[in-house]
Protein backbone atom coordinates (compact mmCIF):
# COMPACT_ATOMS: atom_id res chain seq x y z
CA UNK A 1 -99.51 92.01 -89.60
CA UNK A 2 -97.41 89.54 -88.47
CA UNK A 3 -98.46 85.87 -87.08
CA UNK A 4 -98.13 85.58 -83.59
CA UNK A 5 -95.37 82.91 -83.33
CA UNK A 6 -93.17 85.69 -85.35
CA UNK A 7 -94.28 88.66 -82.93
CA UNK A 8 -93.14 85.76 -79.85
CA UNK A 9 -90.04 85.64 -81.75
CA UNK A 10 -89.32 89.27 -81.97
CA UNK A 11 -90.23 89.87 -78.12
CA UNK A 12 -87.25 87.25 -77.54
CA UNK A 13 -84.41 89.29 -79.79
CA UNK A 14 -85.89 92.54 -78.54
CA UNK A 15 -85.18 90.59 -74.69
CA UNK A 16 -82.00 89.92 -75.82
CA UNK A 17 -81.20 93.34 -76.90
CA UNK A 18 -82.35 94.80 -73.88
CA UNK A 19 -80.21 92.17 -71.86
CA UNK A 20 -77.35 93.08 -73.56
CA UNK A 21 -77.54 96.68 -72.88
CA UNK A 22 -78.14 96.63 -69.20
CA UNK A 23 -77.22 93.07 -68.09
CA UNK A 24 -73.91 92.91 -70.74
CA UNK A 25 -73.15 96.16 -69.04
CA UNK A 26 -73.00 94.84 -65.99
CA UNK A 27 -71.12 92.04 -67.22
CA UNK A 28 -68.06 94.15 -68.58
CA UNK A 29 -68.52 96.10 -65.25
CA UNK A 30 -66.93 92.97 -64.21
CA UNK A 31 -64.09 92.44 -67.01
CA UNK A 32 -62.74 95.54 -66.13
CA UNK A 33 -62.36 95.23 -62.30
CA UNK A 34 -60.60 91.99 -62.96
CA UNK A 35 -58.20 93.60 -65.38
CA UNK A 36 -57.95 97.29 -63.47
CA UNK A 37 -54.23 97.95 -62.40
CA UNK A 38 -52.61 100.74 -60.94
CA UNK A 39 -52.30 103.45 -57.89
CA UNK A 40 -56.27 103.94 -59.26
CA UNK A 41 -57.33 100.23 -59.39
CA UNK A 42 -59.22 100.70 -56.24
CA UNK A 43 -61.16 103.79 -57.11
CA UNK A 44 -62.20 102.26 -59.87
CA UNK A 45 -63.33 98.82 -58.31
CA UNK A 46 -65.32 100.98 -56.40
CA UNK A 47 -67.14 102.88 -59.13
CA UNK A 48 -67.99 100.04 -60.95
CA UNK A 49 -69.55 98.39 -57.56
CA UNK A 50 -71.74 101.45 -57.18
CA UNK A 51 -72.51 102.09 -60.50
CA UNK A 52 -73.48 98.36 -60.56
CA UNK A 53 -75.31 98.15 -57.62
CA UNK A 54 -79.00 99.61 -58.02
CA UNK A 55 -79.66 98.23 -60.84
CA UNK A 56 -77.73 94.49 -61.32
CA UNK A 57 -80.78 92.67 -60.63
CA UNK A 58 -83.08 94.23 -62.45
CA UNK A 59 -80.87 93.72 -65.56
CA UNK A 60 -81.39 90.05 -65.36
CA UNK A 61 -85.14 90.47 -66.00
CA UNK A 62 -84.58 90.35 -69.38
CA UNK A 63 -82.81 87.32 -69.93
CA UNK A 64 -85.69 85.58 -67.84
CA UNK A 65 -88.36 86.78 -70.03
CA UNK A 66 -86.44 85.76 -73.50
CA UNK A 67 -86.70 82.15 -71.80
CA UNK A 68 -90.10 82.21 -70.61
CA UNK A 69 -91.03 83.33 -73.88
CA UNK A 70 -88.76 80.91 -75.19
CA UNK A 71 -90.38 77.79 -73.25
CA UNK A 72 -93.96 79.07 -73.39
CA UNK A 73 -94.18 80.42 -77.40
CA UNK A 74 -91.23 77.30 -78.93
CA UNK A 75 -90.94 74.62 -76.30
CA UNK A 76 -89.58 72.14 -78.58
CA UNK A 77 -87.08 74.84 -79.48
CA UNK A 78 -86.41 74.91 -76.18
CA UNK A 79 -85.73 71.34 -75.48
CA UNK A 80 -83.59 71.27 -78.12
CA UNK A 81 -81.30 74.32 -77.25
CA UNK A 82 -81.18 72.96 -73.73
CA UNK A 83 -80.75 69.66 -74.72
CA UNK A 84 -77.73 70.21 -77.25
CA UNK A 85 -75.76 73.19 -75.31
CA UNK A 86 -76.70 71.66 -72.05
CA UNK A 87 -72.71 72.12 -70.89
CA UNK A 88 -72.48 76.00 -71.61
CA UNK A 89 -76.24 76.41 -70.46
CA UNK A 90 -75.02 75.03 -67.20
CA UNK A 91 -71.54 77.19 -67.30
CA UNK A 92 -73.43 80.47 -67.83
CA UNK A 93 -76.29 79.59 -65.13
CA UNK A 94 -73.80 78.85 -63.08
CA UNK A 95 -72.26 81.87 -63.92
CA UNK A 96 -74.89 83.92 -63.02
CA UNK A 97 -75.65 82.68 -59.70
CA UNK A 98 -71.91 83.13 -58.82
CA UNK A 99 -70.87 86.39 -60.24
CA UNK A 100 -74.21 87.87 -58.32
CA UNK A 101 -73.80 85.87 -55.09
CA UNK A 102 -69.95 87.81 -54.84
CA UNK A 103 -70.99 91.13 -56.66
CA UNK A 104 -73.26 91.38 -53.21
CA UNK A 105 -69.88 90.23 -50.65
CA UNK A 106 -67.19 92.08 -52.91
CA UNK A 107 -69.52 95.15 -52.78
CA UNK A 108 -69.91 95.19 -48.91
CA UNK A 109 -66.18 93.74 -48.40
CA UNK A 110 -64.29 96.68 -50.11
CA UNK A 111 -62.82 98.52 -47.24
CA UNK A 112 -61.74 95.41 -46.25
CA UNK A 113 -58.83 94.32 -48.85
CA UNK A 114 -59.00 90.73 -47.92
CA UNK A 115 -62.86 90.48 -48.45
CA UNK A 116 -62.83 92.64 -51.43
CA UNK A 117 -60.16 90.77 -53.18
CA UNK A 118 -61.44 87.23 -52.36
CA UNK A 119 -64.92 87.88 -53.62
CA UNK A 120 -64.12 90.22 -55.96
CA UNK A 121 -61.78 87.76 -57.98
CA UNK A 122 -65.20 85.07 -58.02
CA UNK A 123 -67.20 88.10 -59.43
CA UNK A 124 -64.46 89.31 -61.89
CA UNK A 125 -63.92 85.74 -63.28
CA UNK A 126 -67.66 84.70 -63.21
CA UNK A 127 -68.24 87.85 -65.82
CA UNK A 128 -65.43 87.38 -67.68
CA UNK A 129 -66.56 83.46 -68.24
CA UNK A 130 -70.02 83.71 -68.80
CA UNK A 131 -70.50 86.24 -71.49
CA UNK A 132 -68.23 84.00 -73.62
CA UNK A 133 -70.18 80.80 -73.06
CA UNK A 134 -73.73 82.43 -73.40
CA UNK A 135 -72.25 84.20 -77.05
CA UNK A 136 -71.07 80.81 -78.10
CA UNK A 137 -74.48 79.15 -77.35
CA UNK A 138 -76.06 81.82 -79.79
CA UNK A 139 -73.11 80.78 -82.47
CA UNK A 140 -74.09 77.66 -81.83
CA UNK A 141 -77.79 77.56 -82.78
CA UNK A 142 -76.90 79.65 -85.54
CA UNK A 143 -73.95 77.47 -87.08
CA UNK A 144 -75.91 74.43 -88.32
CA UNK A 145 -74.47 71.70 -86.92
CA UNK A 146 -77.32 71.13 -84.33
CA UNK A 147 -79.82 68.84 -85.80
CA UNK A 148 -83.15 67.72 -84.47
CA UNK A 149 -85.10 65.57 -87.02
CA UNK A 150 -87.14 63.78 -84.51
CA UNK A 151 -88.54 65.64 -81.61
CA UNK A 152 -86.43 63.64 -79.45
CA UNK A 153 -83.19 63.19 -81.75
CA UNK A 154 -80.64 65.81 -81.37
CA UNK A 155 -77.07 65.44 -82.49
CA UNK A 156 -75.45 68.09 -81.11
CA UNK A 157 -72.88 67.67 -79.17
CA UNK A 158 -69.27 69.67 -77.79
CA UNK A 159 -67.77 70.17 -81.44
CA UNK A 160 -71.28 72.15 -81.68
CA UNK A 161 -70.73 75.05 -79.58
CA UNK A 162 -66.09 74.30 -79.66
CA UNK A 163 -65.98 75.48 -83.50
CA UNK A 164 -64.33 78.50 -84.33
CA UNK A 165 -67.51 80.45 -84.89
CA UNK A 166 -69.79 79.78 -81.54
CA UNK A 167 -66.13 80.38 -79.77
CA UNK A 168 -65.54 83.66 -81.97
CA UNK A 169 -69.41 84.69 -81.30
CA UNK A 170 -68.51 84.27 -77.53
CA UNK A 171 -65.61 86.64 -77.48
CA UNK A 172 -67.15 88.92 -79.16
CA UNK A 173 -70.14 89.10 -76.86
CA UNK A 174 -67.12 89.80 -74.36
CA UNK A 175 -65.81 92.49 -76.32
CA UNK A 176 -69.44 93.67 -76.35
CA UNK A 177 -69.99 93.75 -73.14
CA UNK A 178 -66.79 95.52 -72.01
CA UNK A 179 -66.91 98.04 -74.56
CA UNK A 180 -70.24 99.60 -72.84
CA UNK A 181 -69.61 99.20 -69.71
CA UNK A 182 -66.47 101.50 -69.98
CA UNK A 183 -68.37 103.71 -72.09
CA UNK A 184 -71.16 104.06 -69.33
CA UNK A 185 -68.42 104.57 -66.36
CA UNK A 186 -67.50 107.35 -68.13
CA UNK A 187 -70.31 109.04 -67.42
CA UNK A 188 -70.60 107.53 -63.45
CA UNK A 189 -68.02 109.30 -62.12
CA UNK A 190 -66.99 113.40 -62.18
CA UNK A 191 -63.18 112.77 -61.60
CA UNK A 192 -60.92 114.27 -64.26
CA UNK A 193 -58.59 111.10 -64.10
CA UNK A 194 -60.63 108.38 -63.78
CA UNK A 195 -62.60 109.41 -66.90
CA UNK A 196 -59.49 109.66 -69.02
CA UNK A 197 -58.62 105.94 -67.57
CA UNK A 198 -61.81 104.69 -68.65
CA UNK A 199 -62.01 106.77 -72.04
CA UNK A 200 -58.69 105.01 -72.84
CA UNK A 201 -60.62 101.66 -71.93
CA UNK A 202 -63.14 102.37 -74.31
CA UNK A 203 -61.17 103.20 -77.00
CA UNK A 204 -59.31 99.79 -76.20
CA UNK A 205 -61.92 97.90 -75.91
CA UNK A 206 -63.89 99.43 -78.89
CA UNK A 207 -61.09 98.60 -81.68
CA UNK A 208 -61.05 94.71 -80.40
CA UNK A 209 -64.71 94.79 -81.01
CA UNK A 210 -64.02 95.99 -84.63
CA UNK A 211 -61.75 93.56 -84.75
CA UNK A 212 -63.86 90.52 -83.66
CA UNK A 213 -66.72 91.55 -85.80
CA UNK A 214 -64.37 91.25 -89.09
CA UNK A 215 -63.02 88.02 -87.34
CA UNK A 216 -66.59 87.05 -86.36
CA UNK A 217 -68.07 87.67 -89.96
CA UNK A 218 -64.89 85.59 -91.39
CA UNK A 219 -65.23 82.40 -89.78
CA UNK A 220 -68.87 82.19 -90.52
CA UNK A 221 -68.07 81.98 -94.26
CA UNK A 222 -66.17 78.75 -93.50
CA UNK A 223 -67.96 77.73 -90.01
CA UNK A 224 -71.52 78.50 -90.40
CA UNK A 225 -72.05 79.05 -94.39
CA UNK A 226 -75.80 78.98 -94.34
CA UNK A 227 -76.16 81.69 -91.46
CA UNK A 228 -73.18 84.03 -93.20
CA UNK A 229 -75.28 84.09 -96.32
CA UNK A 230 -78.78 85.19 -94.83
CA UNK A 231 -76.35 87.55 -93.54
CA UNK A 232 -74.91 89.14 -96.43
CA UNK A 233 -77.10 87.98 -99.02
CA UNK A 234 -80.54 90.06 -97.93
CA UNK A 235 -82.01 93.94 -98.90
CA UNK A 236 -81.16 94.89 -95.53
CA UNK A 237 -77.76 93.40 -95.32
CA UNK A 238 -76.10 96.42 -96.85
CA UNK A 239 -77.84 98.99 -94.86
CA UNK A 240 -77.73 97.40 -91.38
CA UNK A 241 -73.82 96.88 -91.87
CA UNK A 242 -73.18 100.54 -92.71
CA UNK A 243 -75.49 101.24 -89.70
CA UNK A 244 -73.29 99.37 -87.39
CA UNK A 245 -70.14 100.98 -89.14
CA UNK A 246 -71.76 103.68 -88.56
CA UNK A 247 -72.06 103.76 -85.24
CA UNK A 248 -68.77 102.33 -84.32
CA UNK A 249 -67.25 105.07 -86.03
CA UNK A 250 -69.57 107.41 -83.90
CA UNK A 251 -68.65 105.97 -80.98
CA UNK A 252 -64.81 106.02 -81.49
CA UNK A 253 -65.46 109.61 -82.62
CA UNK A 254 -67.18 110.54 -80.15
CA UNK A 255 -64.77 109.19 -77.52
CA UNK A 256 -61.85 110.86 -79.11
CA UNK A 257 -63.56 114.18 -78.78
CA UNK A 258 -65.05 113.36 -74.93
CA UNK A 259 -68.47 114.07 -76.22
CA UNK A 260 -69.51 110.86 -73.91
CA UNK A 261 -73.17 111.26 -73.67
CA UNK A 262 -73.27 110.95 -77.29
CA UNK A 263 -70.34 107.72 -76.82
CA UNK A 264 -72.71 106.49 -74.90
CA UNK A 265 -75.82 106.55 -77.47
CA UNK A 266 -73.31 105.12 -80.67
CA UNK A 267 -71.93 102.30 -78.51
CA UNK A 268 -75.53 101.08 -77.36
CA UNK A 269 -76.64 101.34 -81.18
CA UNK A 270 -73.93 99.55 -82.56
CA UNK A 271 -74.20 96.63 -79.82
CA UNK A 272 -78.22 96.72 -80.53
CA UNK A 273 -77.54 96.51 -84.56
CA UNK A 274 -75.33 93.39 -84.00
CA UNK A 275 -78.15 91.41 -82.38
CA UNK A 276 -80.58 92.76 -84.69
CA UNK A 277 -78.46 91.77 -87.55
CA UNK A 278 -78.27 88.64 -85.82
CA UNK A 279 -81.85 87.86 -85.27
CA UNK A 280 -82.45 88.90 -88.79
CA UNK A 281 -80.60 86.43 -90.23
CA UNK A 282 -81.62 83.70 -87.95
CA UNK A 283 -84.83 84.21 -89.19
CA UNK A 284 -87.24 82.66 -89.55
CA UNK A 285 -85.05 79.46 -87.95
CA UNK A 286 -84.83 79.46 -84.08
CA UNK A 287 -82.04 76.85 -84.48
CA UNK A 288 -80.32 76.01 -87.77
CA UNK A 289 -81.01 73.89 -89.79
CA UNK A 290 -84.31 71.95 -88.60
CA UNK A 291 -86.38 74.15 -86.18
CA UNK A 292 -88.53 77.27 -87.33
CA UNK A 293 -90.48 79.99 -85.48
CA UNK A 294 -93.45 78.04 -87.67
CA UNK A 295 -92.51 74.39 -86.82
CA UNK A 296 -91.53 74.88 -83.05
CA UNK A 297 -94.64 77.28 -82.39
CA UNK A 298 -97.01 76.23 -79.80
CA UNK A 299 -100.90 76.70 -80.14
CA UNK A 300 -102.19 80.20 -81.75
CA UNK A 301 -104.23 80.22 -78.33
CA UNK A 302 -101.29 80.02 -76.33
CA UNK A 303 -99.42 81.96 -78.60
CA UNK A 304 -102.21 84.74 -78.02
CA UNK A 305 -102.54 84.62 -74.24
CA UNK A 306 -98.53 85.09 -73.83
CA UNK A 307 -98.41 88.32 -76.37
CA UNK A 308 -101.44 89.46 -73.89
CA UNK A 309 -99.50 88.64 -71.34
CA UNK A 310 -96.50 90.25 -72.05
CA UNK A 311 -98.57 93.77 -73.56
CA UNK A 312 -100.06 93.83 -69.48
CA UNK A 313 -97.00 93.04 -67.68
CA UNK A 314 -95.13 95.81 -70.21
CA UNK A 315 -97.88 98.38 -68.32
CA UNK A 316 -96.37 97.78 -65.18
CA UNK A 317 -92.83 96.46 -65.53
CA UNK A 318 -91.32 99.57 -68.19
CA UNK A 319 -93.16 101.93 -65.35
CA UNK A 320 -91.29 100.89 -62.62
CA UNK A 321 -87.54 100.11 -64.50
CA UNK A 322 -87.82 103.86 -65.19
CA UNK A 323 -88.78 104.73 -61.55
CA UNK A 324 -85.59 102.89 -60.64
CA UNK A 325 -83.60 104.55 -63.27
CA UNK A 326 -85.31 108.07 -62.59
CA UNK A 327 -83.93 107.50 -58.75
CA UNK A 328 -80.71 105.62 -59.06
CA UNK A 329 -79.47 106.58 -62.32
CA UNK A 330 -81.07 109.55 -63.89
CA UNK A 331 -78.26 111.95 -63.54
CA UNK A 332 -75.40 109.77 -65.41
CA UNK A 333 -78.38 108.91 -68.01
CA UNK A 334 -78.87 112.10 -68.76
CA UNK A 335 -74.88 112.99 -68.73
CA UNK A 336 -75.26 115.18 -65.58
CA UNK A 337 -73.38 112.64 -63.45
CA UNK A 338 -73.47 113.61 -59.99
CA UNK A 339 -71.93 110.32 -59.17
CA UNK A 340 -68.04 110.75 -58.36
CA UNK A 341 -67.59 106.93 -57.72
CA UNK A 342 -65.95 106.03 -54.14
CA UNK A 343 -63.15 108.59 -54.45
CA UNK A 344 -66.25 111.18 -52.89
CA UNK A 345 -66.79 108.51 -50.65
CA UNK A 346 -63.49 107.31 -49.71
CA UNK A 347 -62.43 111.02 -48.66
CA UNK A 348 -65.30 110.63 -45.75
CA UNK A 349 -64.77 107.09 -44.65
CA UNK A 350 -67.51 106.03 -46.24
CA UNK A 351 -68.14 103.77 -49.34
CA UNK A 352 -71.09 104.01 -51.53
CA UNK A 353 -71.32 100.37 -52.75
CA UNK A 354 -72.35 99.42 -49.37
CA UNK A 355 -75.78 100.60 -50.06
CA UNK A 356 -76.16 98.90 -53.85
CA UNK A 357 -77.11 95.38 -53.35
């Protein structure tokens, strides 16, 4: 069985993953209204607001408990991340706050064109920015060129997270993002159009994140050697890449053929594969080259109380995420959307959104 500093560890990716599913969503939610054009763009601004709305800050959850695990199970990993990275830490925080503080005004504001566009430029650019910064913090820690000898000693500094890798592990976590949340709109709305503008989307989107990932994988042969080798250098290396292949292919398939429910499943496994692959190769360092899961672990006692911790707030919090889901979302889930967006809405005066946040 594994020690508990390791099990602390895999709670974090398996936070991460989860983040990226629901909160990256989100995220590209916001990509795409910045770069929607056309007689449509509205409709579609609208869909993404309601699709958004139930659940945006729930999503979030998940990136809170990666860093209270993060603080509680490897605080001197913790110092040192937010120590080093301090300046993109503070860029995606800030991020955050922002892009949630104007999802809530664009989403009331959009029958008012003024309002909506105002706010809804803050939220667009706040989830364009931050999903760039926060995937170039994780190149970052995985590139090497943080160091922290001394508990107090770290030598990281801009050229850290401003190399080609962090930079090309931040676009790709944009790519990411926006690739699943156009393959989940698909499946918010009933209208014949707007799903073929948003299958297009996809299909867009999904070929840059091929792209990136070569690009990605590239530059970490050169950038981040150490990291590129644990890699491609392991048993699992082989089968975990022809996994994600795998899946992109399904997902591409799958989009060309309109089977989206099944789009949907193939785009959320081949996201989920590139963290795992990620975390699997980070390990067992929490930040290359100096700090372990071993050497930054707190107590076994504390170590012990958080797993408990976690195991009884899993019996309540999983419970009540699918309660949400069950109401809000269970339909598109399920690929029974019953959701047709804000052109339902629009044709009675009334817009959907307004009840999200």
């Amino acid at each position: 069985m594994p020690d508990p500093a390791t099990l602390s560890a895999g709670c974090i990716l398996a936070s991460l993953v989860l983040y990226a599913l629901f909160g990256g969503a989100d995220f590209g939610g916001g990509v795409w209204d910045l770069l929607t054009r056309g007689p449509r763009a509205a409709d579609r601004r609208r869909l993404t607001a309601g699709a958004i709305g139930p659940v945006w800050e729930t999503n979030h959850i998940w990136l809170i408990v990666a860093i209270v695990i993060l603080f509680t199970a490897f605080p001197r990993a913790f110092a040192v991340v937010c120590t080093a990275l301090f300046v993109p830490l503070t860029i995606v925080l800030a991020g955050i706050v922002l892009r949630g503080a104007a999802f809530a005004f664009h989403a009331y504001g959009l029958h008012e064109d003024r309002s909506a566009g105002r706010w809804g430029f803050v939220f667009a650019s706040a989830s364009l920015v931050t999903p760039v910064f926060l995937g170039a913090v994780f190149g970052a820690i995985s590139s090497g060129r943080i160091r922290a000898t001394e508990p107090l000693a770290f030598t990281g500094d801009v050229t850290s997270w401003l190399s080609p890798f962090p930079i090309s592990v931040g676009f790709l976590a944009l790519a990411s993002f926006a690739f699943l949340a156009a393959v989940y709109l698909i499946l918010e709305t009933e209208d014949p159009g707007l799903r073929e503008e948003l299958r297009r989307d996809a299909l867009r989107s999904a070929a840059v994140l091929v792209f990136l990932s070569g690009l990605t994988l590239a530059l970490a042969a050169v950038d981040a050697v150490e990291f590129f080798r644990a890699l491609t250098g392991k048993l699992w290396s082989i089968p975990l890449v022809a996994a994600a292949a795998a899946a992109a292919a399904g997902a591409i398939a799958s989009l060309a053929l309109r089977r989206y429910p099944l789009a949907r499943a193939c785009a959320a496994a081949q996201v989920s594969l590139l963290l795992i692959g990620w975390g699997m190769a980070q390990y067992p360092y929490l930040v290359r080259p100096d700090v372990t899961v071993l050497s930054a672990a707190a107590s076994p006692r504390t170590q012990r109380f958080l797993l408990g911790a976690l195991a009884a707030g899993a019996v309540f919090l999983f419970p009540a995420i699918f309660f949400l889901l069950r109401v809000f979302k269970w339909e598109a889930i399920s690929g029974r959307s019953r959701r047709r967006g804000a052109v339902d809405a629009s044709k009675d005066g009334t817009s959907g959104p307004h009840r999200a946040p």
